[in-house]
Protein backbone atom coordinates (compact mmCIF):
# COMPACT_ATOMS: atom_id res chain seq x y z
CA UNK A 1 -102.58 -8.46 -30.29
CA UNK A 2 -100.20 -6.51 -30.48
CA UNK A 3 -96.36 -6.42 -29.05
CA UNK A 4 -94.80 -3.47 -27.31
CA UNK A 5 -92.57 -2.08 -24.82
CA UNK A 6 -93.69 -0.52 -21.73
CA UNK A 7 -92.07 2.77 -20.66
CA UNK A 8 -90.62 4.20 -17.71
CA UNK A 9 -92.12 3.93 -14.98
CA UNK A 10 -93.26 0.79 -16.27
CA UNK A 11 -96.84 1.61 -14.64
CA UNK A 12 -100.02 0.29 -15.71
CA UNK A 13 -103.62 -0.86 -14.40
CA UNK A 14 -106.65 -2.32 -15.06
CA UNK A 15 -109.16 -1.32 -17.46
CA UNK A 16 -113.03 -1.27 -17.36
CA UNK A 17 -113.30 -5.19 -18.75
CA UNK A 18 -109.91 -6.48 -16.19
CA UNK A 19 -110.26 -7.79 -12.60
CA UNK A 20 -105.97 -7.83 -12.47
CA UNK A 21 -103.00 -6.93 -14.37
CA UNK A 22 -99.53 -8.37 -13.35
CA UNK A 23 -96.22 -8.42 -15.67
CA UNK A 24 -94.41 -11.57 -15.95
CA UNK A 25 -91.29 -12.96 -16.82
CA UNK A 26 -91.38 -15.00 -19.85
CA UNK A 27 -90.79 -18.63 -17.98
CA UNK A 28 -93.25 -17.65 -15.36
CA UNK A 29 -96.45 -17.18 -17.52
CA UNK A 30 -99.16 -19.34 -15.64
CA UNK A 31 -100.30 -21.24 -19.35
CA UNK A 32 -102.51 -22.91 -17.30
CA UNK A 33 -104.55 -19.97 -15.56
CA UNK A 34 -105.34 -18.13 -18.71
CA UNK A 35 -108.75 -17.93 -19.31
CA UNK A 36 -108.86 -17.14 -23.24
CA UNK A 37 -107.42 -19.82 -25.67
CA UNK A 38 -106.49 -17.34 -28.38
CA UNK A 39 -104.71 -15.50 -25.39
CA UNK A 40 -102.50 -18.48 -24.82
CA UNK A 41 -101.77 -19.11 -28.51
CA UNK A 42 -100.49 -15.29 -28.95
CA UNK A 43 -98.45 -15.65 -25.58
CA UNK A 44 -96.92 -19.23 -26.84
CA UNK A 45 -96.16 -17.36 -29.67
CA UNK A 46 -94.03 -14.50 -28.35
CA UNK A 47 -92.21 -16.85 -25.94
CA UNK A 48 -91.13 -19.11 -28.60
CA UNK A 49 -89.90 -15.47 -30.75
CA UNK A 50 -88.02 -14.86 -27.71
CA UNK A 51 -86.57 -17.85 -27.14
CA UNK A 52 -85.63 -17.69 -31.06
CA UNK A 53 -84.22 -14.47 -30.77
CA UNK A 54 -86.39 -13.04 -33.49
CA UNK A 55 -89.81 -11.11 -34.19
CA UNK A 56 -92.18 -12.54 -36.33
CA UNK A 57 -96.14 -11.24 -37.36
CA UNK A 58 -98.58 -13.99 -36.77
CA UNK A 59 -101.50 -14.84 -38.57
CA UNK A 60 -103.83 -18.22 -38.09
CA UNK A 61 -106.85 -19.35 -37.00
CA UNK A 62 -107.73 -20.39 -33.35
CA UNK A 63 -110.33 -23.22 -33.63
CA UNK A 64 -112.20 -24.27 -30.52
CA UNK A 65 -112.17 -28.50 -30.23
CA UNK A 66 -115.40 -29.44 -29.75
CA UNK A 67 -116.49 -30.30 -26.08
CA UNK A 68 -113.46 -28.45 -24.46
CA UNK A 69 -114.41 -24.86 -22.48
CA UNK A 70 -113.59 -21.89 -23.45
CA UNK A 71 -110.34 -21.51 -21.07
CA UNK A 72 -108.99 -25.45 -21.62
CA UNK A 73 -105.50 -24.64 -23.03
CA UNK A 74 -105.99 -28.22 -24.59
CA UNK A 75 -109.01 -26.93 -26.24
CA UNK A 76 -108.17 -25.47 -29.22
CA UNK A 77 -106.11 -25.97 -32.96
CA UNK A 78 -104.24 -23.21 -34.36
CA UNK A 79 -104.62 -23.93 -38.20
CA UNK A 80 -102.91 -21.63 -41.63
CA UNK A 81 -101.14 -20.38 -39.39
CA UNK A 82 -98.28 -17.93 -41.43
CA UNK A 83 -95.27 -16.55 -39.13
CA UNK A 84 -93.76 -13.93 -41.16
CA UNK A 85 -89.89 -12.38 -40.36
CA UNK A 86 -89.77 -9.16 -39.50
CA UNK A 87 -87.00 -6.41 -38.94
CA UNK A 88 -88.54 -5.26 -36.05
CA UNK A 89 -85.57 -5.39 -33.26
CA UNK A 90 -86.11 -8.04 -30.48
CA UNK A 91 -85.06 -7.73 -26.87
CA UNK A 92 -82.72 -10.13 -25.46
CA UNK A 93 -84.64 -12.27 -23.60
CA UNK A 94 -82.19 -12.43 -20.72
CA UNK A 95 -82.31 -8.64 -20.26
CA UNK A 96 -86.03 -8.27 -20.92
CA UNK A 97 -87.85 -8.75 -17.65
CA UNK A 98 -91.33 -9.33 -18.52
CA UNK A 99 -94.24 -9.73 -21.19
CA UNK A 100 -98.23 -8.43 -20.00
């Protein structure tokens, strides 16, 4: 995954493999509607930057729990996971209207 900013006119659409695309603010990602643990794990992980003010570059491991589906946000342990500091400028999260 990969974090970036969208550019005027801030339009964008489906592709081939996506049913729907919205934007959302960062307090009104639906966690629980996500169908893709490792998708939830990477958008955790940007909120929490945010929140912190800073940018870091993940790395881990998403392991599934046995018995738990695919899209149980329960489901899963992130494990060596590294969260390295970066430069990279981050937008203030009360003037940046939404992640995708």
């Amino acid at each position: 995954m990969y974090r970036a900013d969208l550019d005027e006119p801030h339009t964008f659409r489906p592709g081939v493999e996506t049913l729907e695309t919205r934007l959302f603010a960062p307090e009104d990602i639906p966690f629980g509607e996500i169908a893709f643990s490792a998708i939830t794990v990477v958008l955790q992980l940007l909120v929490e930057d945010l929140q912190a003010g800073r940018f870091r570059v993940h790395q881990g491991v998403i392991d599934k729990k046995e018995g738990f589906s695919p899209s149980d946000p329960n489901g899963y342990e992130l494990r060596d996971h590294v969260g390295v500091l970066t430069t990279v400028p981050t937008p203030d999260p009360s003037t940046s209207s939404s992640v995708n």
